[in-house]
N, C-alpha and C. Protein backbone atom coordinates (compact mmCIF):
# COMPACT_ATOMS: atom_id res chain seq x y z
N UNK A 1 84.59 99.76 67.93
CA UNK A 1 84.56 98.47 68.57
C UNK A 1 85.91 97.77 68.47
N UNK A 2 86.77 97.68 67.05
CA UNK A 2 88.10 97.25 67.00
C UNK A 2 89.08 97.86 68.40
N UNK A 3 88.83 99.04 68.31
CA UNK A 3 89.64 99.61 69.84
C UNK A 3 89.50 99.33 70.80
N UNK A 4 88.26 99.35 71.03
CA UNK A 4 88.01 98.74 72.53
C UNK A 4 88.55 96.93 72.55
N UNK A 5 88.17 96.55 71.49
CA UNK A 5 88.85 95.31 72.16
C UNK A 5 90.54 95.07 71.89
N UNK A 6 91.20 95.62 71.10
CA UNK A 6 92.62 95.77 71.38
C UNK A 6 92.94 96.63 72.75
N UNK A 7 91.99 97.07 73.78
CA UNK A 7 92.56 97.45 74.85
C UNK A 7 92.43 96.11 75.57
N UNK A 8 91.08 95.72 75.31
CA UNK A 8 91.05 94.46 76.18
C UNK A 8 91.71 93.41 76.33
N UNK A 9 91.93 93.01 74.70
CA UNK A 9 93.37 92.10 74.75
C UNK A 9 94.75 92.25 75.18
N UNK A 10 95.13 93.65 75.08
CA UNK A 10 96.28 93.96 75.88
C UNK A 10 96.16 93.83 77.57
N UNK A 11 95.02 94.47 77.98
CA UNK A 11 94.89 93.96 79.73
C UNK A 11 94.91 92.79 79.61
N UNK A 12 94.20 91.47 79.31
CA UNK A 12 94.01 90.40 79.37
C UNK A 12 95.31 89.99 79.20
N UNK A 13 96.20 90.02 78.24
CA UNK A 13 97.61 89.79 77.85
C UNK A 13 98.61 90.46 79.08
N UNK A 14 98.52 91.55 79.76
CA UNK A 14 99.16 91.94 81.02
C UNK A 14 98.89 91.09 82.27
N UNK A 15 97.47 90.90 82.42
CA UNK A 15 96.80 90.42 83.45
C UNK A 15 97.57 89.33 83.26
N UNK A 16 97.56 88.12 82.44
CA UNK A 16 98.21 86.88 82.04
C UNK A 16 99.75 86.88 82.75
N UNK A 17 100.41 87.89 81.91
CA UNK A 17 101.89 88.06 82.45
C UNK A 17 101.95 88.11 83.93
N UNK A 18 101.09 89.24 84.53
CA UNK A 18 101.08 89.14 85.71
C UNK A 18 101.11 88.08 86.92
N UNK A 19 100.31 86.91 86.19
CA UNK A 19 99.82 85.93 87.10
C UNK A 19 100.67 84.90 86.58
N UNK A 20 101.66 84.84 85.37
CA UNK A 20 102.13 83.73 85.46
C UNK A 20 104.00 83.78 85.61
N UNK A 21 103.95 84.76 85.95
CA UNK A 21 105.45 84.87 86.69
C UNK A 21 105.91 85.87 86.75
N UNK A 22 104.89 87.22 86.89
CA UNK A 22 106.12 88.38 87.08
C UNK A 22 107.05 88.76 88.11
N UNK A 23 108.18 89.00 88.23
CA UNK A 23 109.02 88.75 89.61
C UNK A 23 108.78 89.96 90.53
N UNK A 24 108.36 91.02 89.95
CA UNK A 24 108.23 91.76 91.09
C UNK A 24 108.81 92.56 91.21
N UNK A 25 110.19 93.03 90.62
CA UNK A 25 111.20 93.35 90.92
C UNK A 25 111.41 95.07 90.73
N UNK A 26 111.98 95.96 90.82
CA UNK A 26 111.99 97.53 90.53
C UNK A 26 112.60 97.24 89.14
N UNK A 27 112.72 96.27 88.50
CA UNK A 27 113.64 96.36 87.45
C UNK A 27 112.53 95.77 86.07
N UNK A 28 111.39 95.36 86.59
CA UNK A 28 110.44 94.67 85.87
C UNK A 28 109.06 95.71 85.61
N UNK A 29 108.59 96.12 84.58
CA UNK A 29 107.77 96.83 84.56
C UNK A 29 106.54 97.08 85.30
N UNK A 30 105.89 95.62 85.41
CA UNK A 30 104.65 95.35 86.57
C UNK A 30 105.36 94.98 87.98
N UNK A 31 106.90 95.47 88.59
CA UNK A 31 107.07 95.46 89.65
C UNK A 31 106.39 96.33 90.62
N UNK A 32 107.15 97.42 91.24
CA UNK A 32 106.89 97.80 92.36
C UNK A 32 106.69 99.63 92.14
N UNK A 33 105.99 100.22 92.89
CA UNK A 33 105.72 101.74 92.41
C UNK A 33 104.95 101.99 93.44
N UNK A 34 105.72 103.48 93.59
CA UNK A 34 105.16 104.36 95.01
C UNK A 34 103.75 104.59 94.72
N UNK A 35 103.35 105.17 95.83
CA UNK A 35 102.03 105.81 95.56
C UNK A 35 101.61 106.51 96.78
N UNK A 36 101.06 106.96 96.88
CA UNK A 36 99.82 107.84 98.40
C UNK A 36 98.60 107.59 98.07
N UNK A 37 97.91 106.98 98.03
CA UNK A 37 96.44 106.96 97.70
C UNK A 37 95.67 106.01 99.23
N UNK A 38 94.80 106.97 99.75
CA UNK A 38 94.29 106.17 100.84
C UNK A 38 94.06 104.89 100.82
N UNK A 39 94.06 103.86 101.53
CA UNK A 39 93.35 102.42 101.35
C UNK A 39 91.86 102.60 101.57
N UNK A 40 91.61 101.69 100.59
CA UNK A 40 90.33 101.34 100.73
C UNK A 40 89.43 100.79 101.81
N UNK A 41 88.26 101.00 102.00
CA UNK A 41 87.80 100.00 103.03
C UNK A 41 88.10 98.04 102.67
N UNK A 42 88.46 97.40 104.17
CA UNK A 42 88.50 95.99 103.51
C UNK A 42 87.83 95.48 104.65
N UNK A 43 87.22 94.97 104.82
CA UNK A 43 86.62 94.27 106.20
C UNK A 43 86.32 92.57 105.53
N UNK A 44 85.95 91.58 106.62
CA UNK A 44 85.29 90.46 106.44
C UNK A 44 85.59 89.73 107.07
N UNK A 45 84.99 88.31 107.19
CA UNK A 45 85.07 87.20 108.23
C UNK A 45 86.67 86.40 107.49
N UNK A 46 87.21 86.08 107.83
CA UNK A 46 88.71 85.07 107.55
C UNK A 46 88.27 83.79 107.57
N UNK A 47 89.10 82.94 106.73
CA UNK A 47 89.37 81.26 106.18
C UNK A 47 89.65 80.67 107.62
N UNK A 48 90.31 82.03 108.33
CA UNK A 48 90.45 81.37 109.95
C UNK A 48 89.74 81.28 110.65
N UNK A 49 88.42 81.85 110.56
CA UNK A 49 87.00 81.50 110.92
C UNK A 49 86.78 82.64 112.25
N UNK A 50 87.34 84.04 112.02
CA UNK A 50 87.22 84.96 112.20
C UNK A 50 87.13 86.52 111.67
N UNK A 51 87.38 87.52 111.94
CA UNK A 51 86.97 88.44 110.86
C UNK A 51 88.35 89.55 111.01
N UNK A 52 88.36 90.50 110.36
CA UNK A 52 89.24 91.29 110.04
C UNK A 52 88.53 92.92 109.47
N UNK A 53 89.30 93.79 110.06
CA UNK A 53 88.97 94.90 109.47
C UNK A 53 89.96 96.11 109.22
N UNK A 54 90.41 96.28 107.99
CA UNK A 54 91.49 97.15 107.65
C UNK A 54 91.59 98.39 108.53
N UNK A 55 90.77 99.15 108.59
CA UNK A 55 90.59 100.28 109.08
C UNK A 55 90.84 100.15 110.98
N UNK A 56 90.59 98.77 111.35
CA UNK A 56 91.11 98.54 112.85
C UNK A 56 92.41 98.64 112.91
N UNK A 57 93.31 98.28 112.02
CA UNK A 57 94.79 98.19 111.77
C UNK A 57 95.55 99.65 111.47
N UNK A 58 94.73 100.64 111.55
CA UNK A 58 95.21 101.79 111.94
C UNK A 58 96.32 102.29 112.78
N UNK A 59 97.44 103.16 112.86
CA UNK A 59 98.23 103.23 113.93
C UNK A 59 99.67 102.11 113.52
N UNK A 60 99.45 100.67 112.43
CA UNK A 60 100.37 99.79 112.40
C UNK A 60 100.12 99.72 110.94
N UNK A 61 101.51 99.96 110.86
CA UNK A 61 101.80 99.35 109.18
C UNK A 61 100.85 97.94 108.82
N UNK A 62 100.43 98.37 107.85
CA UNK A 62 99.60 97.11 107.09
C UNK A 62 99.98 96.47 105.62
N UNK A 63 100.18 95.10 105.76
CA UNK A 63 100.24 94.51 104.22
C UNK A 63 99.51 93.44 103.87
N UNK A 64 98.80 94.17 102.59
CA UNK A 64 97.27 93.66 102.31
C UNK A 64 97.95 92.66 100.81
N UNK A 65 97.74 91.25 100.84
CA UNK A 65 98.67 90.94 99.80
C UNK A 65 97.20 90.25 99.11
N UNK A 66 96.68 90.38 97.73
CA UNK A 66 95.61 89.39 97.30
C UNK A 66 96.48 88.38 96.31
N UNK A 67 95.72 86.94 96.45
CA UNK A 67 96.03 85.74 95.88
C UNK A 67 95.12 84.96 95.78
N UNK A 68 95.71 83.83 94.88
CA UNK A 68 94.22 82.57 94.97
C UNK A 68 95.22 81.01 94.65
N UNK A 69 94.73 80.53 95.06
CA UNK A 69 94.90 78.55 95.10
C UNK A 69 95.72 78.62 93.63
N UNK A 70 94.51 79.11 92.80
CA UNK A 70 95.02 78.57 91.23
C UNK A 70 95.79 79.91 90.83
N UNK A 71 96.81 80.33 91.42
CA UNK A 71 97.89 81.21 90.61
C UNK A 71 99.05 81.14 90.78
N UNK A 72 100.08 80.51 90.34
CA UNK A 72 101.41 79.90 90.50
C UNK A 72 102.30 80.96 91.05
N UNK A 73 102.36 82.13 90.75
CA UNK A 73 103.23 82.77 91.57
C UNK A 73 102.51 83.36 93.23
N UNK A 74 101.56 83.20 93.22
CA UNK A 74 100.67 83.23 94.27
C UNK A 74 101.47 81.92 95.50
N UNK A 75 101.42 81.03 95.03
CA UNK A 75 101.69 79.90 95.23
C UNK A 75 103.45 79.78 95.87
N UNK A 76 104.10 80.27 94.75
CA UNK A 76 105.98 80.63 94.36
C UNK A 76 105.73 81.92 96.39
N UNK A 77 104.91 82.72 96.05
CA UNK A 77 105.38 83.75 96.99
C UNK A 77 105.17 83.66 98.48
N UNK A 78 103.94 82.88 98.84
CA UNK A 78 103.56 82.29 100.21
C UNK A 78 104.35 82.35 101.06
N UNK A 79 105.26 81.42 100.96
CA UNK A 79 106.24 81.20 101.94
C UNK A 79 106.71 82.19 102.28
N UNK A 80 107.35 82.87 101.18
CA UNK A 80 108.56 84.29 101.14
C UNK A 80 107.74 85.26 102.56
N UNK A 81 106.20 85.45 101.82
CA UNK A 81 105.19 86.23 102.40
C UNK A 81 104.82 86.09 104.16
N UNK A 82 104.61 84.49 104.34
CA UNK A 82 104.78 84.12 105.75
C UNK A 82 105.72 84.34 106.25
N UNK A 83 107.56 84.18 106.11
CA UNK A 83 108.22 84.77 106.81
C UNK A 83 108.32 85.96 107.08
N UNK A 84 107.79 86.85 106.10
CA UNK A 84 108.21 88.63 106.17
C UNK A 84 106.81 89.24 107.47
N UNK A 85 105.84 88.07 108.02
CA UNK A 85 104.84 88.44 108.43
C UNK A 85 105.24 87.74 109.69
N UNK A 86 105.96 87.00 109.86
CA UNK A 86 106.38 86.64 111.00
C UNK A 86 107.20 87.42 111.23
N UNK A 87 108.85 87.80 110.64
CA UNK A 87 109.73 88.83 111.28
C UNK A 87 109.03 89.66 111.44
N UNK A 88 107.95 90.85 110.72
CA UNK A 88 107.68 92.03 111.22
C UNK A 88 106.55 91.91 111.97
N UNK A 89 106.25 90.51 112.54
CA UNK A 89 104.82 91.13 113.73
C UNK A 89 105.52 91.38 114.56
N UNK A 90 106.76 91.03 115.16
CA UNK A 90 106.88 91.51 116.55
C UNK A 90 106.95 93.10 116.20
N UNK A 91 107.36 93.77 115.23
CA UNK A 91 107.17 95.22 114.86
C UNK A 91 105.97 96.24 114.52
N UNK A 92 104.35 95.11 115.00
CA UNK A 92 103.83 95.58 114.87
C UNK A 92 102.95 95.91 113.39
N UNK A 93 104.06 95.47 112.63
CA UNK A 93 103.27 95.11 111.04
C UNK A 93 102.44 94.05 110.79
N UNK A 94 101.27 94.39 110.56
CA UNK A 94 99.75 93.50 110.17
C UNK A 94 100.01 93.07 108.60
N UNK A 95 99.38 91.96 108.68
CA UNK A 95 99.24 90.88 107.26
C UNK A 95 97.96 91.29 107.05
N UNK A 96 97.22 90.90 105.89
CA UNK A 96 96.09 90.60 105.72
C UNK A 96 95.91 90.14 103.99
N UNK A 97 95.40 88.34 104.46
CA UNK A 97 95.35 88.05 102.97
C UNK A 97 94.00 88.51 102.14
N UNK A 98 93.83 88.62 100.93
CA UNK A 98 92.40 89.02 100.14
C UNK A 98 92.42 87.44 99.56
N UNK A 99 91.46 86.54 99.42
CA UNK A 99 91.49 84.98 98.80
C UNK A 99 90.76 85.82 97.50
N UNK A 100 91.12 85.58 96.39
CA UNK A 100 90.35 86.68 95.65
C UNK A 100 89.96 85.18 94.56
N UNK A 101 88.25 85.65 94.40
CA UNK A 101 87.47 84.86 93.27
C UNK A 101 88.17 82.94 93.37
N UNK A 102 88.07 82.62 94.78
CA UNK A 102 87.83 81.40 94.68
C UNK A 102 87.13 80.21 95.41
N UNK A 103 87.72 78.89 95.36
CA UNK A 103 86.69 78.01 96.70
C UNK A 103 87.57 78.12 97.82
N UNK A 104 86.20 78.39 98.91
CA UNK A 104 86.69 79.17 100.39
C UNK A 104 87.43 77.22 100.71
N UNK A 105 86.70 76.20 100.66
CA UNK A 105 87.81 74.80 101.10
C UNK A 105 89.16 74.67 100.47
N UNK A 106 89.29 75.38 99.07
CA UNK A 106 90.59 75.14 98.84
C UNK A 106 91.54 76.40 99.71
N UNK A 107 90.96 77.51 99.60
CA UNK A 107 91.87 78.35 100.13
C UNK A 107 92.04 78.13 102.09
N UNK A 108 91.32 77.40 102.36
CA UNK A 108 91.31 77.01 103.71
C UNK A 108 92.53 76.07 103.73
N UNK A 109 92.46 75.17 102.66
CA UNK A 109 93.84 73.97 102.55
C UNK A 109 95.23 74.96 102.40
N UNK A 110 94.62 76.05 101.55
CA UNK A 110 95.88 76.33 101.60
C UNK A 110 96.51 77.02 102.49
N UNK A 111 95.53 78.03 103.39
CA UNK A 111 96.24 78.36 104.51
C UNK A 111 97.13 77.26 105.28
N UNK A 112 96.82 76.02 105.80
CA UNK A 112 96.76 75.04 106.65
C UNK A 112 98.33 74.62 106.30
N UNK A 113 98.30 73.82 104.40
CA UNK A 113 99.14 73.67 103.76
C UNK A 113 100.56 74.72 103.91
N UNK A 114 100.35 75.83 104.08
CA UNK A 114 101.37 77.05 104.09
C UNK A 114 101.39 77.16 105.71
N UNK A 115 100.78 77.12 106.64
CA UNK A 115 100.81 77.61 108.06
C UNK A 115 100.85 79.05 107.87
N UNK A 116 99.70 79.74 107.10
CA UNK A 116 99.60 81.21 107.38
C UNK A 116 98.98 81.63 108.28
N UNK A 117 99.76 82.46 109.47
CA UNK A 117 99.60 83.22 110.09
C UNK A 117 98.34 83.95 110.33
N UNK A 118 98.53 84.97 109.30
CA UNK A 118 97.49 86.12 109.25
C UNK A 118 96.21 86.14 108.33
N UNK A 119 95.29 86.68 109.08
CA UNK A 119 94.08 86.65 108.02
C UNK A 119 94.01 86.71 107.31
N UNK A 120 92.92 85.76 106.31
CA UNK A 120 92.87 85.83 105.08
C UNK A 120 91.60 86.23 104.83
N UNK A 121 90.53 87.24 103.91
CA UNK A 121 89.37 87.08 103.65
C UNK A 121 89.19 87.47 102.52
N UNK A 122 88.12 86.37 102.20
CA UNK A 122 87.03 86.15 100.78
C UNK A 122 87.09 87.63 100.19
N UNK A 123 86.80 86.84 98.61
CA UNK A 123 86.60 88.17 98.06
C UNK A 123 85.87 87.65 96.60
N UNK A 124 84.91 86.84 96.75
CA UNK A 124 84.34 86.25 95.78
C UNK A 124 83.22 86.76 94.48
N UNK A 125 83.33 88.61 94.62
CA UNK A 125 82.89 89.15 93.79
C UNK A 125 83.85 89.61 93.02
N UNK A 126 84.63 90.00 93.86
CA UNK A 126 85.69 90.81 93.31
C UNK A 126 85.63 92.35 93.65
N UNK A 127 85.01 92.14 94.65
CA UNK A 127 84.49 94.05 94.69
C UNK A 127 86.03 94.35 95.70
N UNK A 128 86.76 93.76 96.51
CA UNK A 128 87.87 94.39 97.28
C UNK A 128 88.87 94.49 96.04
N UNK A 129 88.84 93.40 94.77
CA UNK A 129 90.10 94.07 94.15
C UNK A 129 89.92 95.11 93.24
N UNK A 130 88.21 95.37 92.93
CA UNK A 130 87.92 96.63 92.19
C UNK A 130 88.40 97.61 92.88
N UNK A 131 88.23 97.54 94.53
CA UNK A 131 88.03 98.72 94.77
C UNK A 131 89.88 99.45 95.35
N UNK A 132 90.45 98.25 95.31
CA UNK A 132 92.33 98.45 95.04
C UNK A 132 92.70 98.45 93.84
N UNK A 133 92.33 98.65 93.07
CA UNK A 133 92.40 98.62 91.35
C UNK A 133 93.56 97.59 90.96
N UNK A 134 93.05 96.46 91.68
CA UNK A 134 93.88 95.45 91.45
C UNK A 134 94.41 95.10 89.66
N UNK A 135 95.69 94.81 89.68
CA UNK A 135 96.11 94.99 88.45
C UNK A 135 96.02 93.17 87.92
N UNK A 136 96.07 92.07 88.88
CA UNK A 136 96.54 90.81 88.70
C UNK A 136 96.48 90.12 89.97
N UNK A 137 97.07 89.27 89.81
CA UNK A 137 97.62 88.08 90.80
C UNK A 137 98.45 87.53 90.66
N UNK A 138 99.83 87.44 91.52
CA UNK A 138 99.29 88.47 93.45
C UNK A 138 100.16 89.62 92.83
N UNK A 139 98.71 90.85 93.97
CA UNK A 139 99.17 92.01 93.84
C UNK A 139 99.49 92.32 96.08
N UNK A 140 100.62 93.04 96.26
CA UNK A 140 100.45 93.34 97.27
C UNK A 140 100.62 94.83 97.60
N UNK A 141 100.01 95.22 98.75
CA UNK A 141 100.03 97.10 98.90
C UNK A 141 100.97 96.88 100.44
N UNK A 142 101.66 97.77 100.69
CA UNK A 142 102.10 97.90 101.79
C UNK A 142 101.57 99.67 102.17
N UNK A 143 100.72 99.70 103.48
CA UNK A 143 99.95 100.44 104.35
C UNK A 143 100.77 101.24 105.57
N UNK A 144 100.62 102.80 105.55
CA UNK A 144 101.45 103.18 106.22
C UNK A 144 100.09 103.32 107.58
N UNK A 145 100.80 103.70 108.38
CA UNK A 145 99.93 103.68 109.97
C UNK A 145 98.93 104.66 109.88
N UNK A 146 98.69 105.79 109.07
CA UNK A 146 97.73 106.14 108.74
C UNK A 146 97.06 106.23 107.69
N UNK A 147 96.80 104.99 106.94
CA UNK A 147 96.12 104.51 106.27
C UNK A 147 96.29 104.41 104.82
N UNK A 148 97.35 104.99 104.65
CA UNK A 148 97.76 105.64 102.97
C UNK A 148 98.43 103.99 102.45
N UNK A 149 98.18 104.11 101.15
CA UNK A 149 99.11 102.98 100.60
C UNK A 149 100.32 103.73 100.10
N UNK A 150 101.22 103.30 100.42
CA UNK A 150 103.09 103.82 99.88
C UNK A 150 103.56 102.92 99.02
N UNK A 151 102.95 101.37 98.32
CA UNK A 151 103.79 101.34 97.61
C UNK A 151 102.88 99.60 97.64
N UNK A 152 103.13 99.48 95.94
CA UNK A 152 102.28 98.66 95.32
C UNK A 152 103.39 97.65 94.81
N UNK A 153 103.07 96.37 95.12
CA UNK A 153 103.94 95.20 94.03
C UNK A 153 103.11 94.65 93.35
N UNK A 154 103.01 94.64 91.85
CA UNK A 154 102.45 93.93 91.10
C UNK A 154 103.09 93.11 90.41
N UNK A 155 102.89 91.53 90.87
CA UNK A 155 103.13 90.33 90.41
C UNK A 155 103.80 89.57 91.81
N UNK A 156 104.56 88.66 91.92
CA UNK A 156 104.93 87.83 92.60
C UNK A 156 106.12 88.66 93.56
N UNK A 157 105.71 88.94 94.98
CA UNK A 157 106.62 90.10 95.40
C UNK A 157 108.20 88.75 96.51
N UNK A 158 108.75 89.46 96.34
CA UNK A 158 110.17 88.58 97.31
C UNK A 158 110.44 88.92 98.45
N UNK A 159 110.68 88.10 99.16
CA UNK A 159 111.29 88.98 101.04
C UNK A 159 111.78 89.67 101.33
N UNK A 160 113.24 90.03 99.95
CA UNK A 160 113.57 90.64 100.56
C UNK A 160 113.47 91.92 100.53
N UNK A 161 112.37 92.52 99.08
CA UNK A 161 112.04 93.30 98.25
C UNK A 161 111.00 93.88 99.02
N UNK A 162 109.97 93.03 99.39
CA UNK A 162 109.15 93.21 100.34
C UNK A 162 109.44 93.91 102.03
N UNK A 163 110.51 93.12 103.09
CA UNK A 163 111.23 94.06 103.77
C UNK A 163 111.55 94.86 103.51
N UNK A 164 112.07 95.28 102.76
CA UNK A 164 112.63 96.62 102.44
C UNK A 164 111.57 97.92 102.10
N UNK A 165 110.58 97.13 101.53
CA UNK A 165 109.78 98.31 101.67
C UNK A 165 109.18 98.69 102.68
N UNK A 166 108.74 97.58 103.28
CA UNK A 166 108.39 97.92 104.90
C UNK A 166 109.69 98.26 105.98
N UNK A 167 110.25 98.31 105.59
CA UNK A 167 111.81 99.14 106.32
C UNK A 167 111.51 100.23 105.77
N UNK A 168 111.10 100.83 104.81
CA UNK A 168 110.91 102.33 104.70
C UNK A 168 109.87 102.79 104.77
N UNK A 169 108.54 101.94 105.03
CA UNK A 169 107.34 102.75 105.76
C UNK A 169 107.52 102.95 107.52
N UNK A 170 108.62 102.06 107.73
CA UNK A 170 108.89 102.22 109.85
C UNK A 170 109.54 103.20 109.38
N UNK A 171 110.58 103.50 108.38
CA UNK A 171 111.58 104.90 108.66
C UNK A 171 110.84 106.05 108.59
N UNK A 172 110.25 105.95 107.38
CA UNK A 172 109.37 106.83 107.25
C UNK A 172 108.64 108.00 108.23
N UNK A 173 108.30 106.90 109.28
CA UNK A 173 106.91 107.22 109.87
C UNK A 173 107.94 107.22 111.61
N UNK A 174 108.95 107.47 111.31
CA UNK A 174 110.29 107.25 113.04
C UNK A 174 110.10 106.62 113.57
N UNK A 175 109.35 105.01 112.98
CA UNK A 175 109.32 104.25 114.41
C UNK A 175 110.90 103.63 114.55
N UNK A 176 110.54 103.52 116.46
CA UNK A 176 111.97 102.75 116.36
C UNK A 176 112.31 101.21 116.04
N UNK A 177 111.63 100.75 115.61
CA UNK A 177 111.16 99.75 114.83
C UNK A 177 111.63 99.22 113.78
N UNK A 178 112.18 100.24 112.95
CA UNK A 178 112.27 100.09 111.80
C UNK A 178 113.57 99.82 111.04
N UNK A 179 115.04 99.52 111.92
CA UNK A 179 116.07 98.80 112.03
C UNK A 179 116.44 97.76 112.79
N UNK A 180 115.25 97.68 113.95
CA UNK A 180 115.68 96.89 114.57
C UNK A 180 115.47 95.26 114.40
């Protein structure tokens, strides 16, 4: 029983770090790290009072970023996050927020408050970040066009850190897209 909960306190103690300022960075341990692992299913109705479904976003790079009202770097990254979703829609790159474990009126303010763009949907069990083995908040995945995740930021991700990785899922994948 002593073991098991010195694991728990160490997640809980990561999880913490995570959410209260990790930068994100390739240089920071809970930054950024490749991966291939299919995406998960994500579907649901949006704060925008419509619905969304990951698996429709097929064919276009996807970035699935989860956050909530009450997490300060959540908060710190928004903005960064709305511009990188504005430059790359004309390229065809999809947003999609996860509001993870909170109140659907605050996260509605906060879309409004931020002028976000792209869908956001509920996740008030927590079953979409089980099923991304979400590490914290905010975690974001960037989605290659057929469906694979290439590459995970855990903690508070940056624009320009963020472009760049989506500059190498367009190279990746030859769109011509992906310098321009």
């Amino acid at each position: 029983m002593r073991g098991l909960r010195a694991i728990v306190v160490a997640l809980v103690t990561l999880a913490a770090a995570a959410c209260s300022g990790a930068s994100g960075s390739s240089s920071d341990p809970l930054g950024v790290r490749s991966t291939s692992s299919p995406a998960p299913p994500l579907s649901g109705d949006t704060l925008q009072k419509g619905s969304v479904d990951l698996a429709s976003l097929r064919g276009s790079v996807a970035v699935v970023n989860f956050w909530a009202t009450w997490c300060t770097p959540c908060r710190q990254e928004q903005p960064q996050l709305e511009r990188v979703a504005r430059t790359y829609g004309d390229r065809g790159v999809r947003f999609v927020g996860v509001f993870e474990r909170d109140d659907a009126a605050k996260g509605r303010a906060w879309v409004k408050e931020f002028g976000v763009t792209y869908p956001s949907i509920a996740d008030p069990s927590g079953s979409f970040a089980d099923d991304f083995s979400l590490f914290g908040l905010p975690d974001t995945f960037v989605i290659d066009a057929s469906g694979t995740i290439r590459w995970v930021i855990t903690g508070k991700a940056t624009e320009g850190e963020l472009s760049s990785l989506i500059d190498r899922v367009l190279a990746a994948q030859g769109s011509p897209t992906a310098s321009a």
